[in-house]
N, C-alpha and C. Protein backbone atom coordinates (compact mmCIF):
# COMPACT_ATOMS: atom_id res chain seq x y z
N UNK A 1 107.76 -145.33 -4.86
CA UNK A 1 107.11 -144.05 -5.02
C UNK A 1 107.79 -143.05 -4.12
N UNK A 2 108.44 -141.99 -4.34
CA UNK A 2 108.58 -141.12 -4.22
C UNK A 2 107.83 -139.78 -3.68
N UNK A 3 107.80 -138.88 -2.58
CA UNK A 3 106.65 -137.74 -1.90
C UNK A 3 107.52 -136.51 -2.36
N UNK A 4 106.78 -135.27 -2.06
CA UNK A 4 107.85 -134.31 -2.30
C UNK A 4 107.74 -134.15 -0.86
N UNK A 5 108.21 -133.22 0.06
CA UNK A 5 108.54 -133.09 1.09
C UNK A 5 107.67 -132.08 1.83
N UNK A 6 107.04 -131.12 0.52
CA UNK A 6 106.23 -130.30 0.42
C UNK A 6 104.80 -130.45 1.09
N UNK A 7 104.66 -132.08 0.11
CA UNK A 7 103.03 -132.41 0.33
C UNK A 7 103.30 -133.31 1.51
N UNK A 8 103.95 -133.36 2.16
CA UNK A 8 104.08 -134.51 3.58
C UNK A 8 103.97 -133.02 4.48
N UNK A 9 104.30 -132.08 4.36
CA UNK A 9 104.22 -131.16 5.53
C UNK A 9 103.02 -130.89 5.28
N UNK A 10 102.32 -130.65 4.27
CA UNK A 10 101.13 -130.21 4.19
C UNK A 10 99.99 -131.06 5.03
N UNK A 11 100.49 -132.04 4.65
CA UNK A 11 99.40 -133.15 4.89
C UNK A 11 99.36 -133.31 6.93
N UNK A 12 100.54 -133.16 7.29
CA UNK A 12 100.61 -132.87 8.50
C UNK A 12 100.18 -131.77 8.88
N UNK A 13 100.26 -130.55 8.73
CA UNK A 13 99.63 -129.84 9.22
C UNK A 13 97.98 -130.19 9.20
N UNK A 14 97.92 -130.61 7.85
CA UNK A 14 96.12 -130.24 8.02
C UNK A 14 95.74 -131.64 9.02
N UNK A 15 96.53 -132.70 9.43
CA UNK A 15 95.80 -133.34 10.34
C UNK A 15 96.10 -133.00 11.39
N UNK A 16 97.14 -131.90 11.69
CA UNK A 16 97.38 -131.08 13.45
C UNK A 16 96.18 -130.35 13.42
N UNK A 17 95.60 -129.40 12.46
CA UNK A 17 94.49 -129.12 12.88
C UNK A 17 93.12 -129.34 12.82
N UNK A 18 92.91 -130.82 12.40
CA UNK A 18 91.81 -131.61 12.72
C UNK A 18 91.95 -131.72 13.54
N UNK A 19 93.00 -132.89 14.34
CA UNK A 19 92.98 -133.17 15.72
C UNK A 19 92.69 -132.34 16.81
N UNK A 20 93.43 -130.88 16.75
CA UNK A 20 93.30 -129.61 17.62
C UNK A 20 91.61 -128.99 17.28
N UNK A 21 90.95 -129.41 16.58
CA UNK A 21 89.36 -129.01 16.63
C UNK A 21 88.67 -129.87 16.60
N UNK A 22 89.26 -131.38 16.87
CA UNK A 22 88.29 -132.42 17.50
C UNK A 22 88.65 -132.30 19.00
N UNK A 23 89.48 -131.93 19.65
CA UNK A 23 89.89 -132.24 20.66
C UNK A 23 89.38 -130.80 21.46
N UNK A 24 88.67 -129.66 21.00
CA UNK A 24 88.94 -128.28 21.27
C UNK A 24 87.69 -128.98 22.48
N UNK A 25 87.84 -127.69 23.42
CA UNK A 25 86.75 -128.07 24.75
C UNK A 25 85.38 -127.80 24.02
N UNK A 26 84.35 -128.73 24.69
CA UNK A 26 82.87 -129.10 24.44
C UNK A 26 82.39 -127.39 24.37
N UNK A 27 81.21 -126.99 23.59
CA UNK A 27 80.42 -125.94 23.83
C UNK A 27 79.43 -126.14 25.37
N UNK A 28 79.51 -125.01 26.08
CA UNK A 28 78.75 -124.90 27.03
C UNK A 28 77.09 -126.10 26.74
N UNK A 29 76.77 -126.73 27.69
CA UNK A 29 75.04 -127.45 27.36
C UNK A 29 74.11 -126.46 27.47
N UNK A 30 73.17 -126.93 26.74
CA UNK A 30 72.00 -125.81 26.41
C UNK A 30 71.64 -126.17 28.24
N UNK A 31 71.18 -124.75 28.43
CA UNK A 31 70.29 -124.98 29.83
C UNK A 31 68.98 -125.49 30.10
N UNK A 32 68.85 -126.23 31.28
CA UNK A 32 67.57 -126.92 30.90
C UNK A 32 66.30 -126.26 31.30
N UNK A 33 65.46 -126.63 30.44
CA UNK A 33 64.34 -126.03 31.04
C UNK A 33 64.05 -126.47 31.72
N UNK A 34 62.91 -125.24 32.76
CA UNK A 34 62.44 -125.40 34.15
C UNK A 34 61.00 -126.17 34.00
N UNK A 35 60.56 -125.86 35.21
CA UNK A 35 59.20 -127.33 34.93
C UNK A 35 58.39 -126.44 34.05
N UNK A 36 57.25 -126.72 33.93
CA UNK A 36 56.03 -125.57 33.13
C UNK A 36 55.54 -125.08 33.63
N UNK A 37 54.54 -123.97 33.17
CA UNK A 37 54.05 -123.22 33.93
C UNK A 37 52.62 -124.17 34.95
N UNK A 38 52.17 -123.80 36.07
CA UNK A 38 51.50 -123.84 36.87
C UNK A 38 50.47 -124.12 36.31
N UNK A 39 49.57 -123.73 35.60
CA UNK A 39 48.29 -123.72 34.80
C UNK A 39 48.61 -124.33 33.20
N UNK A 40 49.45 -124.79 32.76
CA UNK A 40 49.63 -125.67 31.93
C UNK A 40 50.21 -127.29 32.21
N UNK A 41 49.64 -128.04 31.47
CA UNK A 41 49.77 -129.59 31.53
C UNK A 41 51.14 -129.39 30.89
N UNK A 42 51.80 -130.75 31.74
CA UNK A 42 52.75 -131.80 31.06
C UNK A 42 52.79 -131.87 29.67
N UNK A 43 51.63 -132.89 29.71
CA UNK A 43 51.05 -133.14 28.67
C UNK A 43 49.65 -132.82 27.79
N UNK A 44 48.92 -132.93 27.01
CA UNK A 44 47.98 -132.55 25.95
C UNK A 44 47.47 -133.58 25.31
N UNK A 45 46.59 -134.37 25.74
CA UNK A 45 45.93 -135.84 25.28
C UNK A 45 45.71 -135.11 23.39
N UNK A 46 45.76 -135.72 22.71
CA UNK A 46 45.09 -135.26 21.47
C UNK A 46 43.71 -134.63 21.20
N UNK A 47 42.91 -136.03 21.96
CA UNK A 47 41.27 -135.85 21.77
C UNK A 47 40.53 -134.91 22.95
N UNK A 48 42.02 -133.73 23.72
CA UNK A 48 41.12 -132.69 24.30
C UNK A 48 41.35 -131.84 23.91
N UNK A 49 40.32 -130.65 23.74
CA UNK A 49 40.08 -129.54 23.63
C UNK A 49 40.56 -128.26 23.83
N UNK A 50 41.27 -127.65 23.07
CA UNK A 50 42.25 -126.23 23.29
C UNK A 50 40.93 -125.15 24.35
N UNK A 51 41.42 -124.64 24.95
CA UNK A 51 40.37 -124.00 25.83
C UNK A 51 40.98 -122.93 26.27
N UNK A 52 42.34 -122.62 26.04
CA UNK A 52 43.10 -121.29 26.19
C UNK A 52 44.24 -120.71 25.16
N UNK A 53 44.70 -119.94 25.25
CA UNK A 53 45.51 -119.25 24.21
C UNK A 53 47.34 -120.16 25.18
N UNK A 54 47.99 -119.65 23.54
CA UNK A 54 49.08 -120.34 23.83
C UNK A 54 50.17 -120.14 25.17
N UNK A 55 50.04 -119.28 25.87
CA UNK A 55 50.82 -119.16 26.96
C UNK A 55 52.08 -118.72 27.02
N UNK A 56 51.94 -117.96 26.24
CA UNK A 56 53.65 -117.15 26.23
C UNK A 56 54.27 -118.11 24.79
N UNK A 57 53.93 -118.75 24.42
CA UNK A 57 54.52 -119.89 23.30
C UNK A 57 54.51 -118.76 21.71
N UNK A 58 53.18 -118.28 21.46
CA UNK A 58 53.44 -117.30 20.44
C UNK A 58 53.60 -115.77 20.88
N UNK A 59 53.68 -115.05 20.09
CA UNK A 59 53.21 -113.73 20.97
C UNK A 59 51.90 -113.42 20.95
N UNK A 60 51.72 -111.88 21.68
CA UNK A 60 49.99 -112.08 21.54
C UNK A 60 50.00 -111.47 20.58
N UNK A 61 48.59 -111.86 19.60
CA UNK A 61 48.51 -110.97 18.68
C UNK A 61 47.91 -109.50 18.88
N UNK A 62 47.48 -108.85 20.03
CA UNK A 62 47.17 -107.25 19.87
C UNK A 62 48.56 -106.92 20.35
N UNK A 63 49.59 -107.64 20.78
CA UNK A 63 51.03 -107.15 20.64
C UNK A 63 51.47 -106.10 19.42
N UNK A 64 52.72 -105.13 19.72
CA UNK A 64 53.11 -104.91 18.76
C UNK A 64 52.32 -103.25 18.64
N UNK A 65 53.24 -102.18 18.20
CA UNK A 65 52.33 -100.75 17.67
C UNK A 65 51.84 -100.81 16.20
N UNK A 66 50.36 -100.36 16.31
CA UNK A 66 49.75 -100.54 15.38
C UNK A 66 50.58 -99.74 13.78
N UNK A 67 50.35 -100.13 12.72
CA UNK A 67 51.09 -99.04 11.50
C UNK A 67 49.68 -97.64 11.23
N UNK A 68 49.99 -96.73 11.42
CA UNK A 68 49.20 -95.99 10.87
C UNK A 68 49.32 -95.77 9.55
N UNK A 69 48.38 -95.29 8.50
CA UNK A 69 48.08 -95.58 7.09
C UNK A 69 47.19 -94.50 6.39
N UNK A 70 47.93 -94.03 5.47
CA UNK A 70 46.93 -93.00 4.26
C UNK A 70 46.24 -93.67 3.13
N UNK A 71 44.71 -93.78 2.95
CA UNK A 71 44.33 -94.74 1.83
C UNK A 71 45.42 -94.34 0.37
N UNK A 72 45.10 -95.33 -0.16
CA UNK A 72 46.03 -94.98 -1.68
C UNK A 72 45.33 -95.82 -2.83
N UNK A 73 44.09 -95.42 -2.79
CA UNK A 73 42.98 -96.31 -4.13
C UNK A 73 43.72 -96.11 -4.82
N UNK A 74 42.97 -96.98 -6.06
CA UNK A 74 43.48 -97.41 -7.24
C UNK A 74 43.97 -98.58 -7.09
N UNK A 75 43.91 -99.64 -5.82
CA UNK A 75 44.37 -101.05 -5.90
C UNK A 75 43.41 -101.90 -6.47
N UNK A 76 44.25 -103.19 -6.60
CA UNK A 76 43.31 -104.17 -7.58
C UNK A 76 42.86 -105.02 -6.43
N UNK A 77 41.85 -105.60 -6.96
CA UNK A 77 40.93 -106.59 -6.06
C UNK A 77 40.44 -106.36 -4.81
N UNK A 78 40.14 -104.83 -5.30
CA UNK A 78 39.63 -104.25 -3.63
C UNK A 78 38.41 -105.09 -3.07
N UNK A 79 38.42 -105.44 -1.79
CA UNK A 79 37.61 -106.09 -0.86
C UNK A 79 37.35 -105.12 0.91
N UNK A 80 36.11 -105.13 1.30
CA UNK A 80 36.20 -104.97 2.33
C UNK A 80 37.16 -105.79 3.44
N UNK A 81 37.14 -105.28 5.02
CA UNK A 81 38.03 -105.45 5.77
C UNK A 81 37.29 -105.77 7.12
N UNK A 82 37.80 -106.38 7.87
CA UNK A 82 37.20 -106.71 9.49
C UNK A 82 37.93 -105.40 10.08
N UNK A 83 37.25 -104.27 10.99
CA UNK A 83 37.34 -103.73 11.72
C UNK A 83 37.20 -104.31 12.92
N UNK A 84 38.44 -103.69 13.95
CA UNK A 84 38.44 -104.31 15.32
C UNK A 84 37.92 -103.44 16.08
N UNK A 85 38.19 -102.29 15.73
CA UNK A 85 37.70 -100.96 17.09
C UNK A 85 37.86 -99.65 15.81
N UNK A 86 37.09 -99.19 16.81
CA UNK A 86 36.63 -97.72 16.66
C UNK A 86 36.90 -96.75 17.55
N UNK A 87 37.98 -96.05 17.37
CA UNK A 87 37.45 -95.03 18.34
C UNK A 87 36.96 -93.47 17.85
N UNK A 88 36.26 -93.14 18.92
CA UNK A 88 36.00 -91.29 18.25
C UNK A 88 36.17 -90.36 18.76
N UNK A 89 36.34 -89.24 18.13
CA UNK A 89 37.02 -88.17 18.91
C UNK A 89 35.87 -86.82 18.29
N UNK A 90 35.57 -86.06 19.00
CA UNK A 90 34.89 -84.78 18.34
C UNK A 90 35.41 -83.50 19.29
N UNK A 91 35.50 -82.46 18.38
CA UNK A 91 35.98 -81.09 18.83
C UNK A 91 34.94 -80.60 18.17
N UNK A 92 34.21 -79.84 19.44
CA UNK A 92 32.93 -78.96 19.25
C UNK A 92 32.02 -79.88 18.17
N UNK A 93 31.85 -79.08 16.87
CA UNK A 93 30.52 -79.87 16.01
C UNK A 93 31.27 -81.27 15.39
N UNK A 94 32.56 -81.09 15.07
CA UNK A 94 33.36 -81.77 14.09
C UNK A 94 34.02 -83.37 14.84
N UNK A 95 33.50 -84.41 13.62
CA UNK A 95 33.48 -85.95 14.05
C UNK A 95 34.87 -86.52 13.67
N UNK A 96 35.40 -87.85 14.40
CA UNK A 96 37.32 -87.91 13.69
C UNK A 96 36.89 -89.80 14.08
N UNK A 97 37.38 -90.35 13.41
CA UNK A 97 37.61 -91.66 14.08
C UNK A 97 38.15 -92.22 13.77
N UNK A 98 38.97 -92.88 14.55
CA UNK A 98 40.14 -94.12 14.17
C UNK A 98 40.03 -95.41 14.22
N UNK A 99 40.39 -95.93 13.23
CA UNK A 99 39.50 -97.44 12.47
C UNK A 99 41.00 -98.22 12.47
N UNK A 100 40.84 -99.21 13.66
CA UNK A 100 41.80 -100.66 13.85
C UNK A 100 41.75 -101.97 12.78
N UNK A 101 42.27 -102.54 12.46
CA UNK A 101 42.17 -103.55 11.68
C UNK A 101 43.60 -104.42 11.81
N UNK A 102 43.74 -105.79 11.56
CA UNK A 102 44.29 -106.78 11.33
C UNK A 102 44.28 -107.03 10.16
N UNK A 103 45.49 -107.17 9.21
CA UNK A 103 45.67 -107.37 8.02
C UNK A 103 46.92 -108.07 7.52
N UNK A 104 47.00 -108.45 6.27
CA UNK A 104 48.72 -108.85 5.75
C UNK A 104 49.31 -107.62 5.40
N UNK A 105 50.82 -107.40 4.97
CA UNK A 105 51.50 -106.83 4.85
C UNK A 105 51.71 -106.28 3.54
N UNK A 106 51.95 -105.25 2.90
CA UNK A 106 52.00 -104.92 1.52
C UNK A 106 53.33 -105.79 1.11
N UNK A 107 53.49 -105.80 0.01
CA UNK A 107 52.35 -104.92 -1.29
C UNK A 107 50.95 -106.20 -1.96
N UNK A 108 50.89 -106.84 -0.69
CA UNK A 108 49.99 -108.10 -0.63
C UNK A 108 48.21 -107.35 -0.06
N UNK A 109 48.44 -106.29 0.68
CA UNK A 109 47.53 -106.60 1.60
C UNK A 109 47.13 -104.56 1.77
N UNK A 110 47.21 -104.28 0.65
CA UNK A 110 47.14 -102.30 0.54
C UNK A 110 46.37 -101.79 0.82
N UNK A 111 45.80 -100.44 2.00
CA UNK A 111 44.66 -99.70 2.73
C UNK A 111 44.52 -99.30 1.17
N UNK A 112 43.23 -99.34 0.90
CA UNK A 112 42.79 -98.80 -0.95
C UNK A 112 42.17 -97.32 -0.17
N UNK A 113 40.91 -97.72 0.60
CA UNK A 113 39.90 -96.71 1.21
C UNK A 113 39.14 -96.85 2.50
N UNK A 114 37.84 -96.37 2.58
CA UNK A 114 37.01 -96.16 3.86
C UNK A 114 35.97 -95.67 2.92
N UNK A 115 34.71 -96.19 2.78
CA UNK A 115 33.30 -96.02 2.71
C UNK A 115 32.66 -95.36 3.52
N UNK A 116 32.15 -94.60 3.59
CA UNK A 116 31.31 -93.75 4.84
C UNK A 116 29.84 -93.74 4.05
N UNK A 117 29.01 -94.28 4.80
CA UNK A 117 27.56 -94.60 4.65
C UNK A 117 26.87 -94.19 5.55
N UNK A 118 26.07 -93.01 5.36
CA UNK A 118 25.30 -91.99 6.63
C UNK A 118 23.43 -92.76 6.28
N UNK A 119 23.04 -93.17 7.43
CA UNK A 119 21.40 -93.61 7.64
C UNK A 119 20.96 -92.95 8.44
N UNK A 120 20.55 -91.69 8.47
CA UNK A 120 19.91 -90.60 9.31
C UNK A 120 20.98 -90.10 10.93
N UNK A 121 20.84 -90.79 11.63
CA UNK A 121 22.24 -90.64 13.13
C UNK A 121 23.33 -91.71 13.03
N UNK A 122 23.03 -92.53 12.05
CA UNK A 122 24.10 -93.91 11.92
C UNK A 122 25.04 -93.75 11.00
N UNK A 123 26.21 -93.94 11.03
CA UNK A 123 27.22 -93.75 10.44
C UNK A 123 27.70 -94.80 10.00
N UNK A 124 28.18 -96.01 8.96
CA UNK A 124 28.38 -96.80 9.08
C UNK A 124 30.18 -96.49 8.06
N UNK A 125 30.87 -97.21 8.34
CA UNK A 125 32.44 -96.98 7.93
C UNK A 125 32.93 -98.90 7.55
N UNK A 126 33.40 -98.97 6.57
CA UNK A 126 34.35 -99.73 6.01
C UNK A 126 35.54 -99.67 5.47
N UNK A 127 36.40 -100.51 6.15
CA UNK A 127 37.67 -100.70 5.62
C UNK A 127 37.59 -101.17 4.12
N UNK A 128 38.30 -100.60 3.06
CA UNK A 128 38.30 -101.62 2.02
C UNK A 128 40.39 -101.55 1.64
N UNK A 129 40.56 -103.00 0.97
CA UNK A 129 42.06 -103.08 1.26
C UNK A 129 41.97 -103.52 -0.58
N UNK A 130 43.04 -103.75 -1.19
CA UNK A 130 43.53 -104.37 -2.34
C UNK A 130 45.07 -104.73 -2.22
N UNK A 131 45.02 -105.38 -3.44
CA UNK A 131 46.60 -105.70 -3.83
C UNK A 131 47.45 -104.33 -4.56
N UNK A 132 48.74 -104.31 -4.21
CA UNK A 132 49.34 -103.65 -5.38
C UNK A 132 50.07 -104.35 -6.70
N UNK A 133 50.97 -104.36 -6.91
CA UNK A 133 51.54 -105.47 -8.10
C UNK A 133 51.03 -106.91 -7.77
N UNK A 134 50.35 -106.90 -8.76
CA UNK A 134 50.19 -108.72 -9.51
C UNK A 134 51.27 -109.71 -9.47
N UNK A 135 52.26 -109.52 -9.38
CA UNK A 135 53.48 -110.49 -9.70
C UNK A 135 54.27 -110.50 -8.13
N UNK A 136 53.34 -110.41 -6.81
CA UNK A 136 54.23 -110.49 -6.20
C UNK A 136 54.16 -111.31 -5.22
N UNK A 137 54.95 -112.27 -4.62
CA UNK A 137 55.11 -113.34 -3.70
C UNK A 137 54.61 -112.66 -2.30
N UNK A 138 53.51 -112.99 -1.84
CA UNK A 138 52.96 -112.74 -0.28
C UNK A 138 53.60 -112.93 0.78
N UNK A 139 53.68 -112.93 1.88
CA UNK A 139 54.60 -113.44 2.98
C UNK A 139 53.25 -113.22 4.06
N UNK A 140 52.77 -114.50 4.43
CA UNK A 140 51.46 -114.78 5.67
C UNK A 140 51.68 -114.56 7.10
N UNK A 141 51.66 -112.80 7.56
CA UNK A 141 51.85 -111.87 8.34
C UNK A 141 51.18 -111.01 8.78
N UNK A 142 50.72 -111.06 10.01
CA UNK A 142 49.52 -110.09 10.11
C UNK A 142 50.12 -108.78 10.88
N UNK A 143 50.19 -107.67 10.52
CA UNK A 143 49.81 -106.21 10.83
C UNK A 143 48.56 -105.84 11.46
N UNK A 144 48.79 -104.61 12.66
CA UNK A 144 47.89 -104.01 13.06
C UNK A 144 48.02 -102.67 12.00
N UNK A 145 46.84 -102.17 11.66
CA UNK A 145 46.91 -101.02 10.82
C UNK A 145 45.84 -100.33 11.51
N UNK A 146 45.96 -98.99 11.17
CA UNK A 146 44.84 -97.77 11.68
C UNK A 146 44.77 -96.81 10.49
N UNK A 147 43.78 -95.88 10.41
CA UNK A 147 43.86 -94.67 9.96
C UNK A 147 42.99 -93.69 10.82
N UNK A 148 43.03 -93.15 10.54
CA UNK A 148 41.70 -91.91 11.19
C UNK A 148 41.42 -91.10 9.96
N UNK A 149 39.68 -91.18 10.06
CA UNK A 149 38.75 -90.69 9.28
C UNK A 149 38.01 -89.49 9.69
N UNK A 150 37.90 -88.13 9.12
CA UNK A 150 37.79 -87.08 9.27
C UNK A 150 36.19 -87.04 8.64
N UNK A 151 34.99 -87.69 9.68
CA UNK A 151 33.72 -87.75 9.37
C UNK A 151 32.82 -86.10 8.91
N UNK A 152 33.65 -85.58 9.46
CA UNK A 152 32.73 -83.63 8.96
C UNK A 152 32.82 -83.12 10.26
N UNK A 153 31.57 -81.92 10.02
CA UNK A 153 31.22 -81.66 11.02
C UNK A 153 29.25 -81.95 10.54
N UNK A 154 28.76 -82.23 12.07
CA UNK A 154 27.81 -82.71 12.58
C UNK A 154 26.51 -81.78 12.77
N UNK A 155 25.07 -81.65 12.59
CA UNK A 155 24.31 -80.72 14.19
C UNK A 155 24.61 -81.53 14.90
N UNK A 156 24.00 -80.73 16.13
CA UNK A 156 23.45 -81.18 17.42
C UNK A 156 22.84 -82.57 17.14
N UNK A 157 22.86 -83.61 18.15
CA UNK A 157 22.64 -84.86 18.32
C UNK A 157 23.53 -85.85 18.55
N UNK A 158 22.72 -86.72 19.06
CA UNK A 158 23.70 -88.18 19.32
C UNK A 158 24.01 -89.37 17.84
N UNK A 159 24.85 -89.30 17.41
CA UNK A 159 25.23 -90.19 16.62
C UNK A 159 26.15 -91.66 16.66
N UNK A 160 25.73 -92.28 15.99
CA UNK A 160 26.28 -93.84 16.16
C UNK A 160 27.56 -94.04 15.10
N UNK A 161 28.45 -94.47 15.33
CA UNK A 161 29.00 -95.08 14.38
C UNK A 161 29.85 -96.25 14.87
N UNK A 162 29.47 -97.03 13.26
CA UNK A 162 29.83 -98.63 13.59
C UNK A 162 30.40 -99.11 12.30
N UNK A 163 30.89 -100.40 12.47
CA UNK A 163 31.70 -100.86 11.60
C UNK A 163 30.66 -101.08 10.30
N UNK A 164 31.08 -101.21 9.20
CA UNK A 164 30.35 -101.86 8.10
C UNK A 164 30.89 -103.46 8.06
N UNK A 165 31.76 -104.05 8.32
CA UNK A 165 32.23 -105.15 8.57
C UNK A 165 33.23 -105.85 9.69
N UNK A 166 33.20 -106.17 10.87
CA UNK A 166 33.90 -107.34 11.28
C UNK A 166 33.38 -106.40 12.94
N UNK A 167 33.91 -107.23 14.21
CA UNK A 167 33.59 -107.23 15.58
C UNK A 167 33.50 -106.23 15.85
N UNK A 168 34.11 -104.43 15.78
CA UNK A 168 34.64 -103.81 16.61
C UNK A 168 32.88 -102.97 16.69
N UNK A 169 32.85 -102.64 18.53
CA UNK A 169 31.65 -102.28 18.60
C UNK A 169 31.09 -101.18 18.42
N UNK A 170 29.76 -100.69 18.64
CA UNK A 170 29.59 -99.35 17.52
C UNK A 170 29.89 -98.35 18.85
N UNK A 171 29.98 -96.50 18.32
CA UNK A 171 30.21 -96.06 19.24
C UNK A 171 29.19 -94.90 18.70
N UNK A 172 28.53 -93.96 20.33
CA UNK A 172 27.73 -92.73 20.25
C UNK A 172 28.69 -91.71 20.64
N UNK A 173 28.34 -90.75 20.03
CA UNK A 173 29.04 -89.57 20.47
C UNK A 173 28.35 -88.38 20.18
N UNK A 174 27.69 -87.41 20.99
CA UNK A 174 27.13 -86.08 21.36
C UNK A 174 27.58 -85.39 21.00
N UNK A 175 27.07 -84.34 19.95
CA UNK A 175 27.37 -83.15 19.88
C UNK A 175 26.46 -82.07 20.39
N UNK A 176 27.10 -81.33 21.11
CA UNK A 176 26.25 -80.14 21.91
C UNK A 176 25.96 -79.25 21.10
């Protein structure tokens, strides 16, 4: 059998540079980690009890600037929303408040509206959210979202307002 002279150089080269990138110097070692923190275990028996948040391991979730948001009804499968906070603001007679929430991400998870439900000094406010397109793959992500709601103007008196759904606590605010 017969080589051409061609495929013998070839063949040499490509095993000069195998050898020259098996032989190339080691990558730096990962550095090691240090001991753990002070207030965390070694270890984590199974059958005990989580009793604190993860410790720097995830981020926190009120991390992060909230998205501010213009409703845009007309979404499908509108549902109310957990409100986290409230805050309020009034200039002279006129009421404003800004409504926190935790949510997914569009076009999964869309501000539709805000319900405003007046019971004599009580104000009650709901988030409501929907989907936009039907055909679309979710991604399981939570957003801080806000808007601010432009309640009117008020008389004189102390008024309440509180969530229509989820923790955030109610708030009074005076108008002179």
């Amino acid at each position: 059998m017969t080589t051409r002279p061609s495929l013998v150089l070839i063949g040499l080269v490509a095993f000069a540079l195998i050898v020259a990138a098996c032989t190339a110097a080691p990558a730096a070692p990962a550095p090691t980690p240090g001991p753990p923190a002070s207030d965390a275990p070694a270890t984590i028996s199974p059958d005990e009890p989580v009793t604190r948040g993860p410790g720097g391991i995830l981020p926190d979730p009120g991390a992060g600037e909230p998205v501010d948001l213009v409703p845009r009804p007309g979404q499908r499968d509108v549902h109310p929303v957990n409100i986290n906070l409230i805050e309020v603001r009034s200039n002279g007679d006129r009421i404003a408040a800004r409504l926190t929430w935790t949510s997914g991400v569009e076009p999964c998870h869309v501000f539709d509206s805000v319900l405003t439900g007046v019971d004599g000094t009580t104000i009650t406010l709901t988030v409501r959210e929907g989907s936009g397109d039907a055909g679309q793959v979710c991604i399981e992500i939570a957003q801080i979202k806000t808007t601010v709601v432009d309640l009117g103007v008020f008389a004189p008196g102390t008024y309440t307002i509180r969530a229509g759904q989820g923790d955030a606590q109610p708030v009074r605010v005076t108008i002179g």
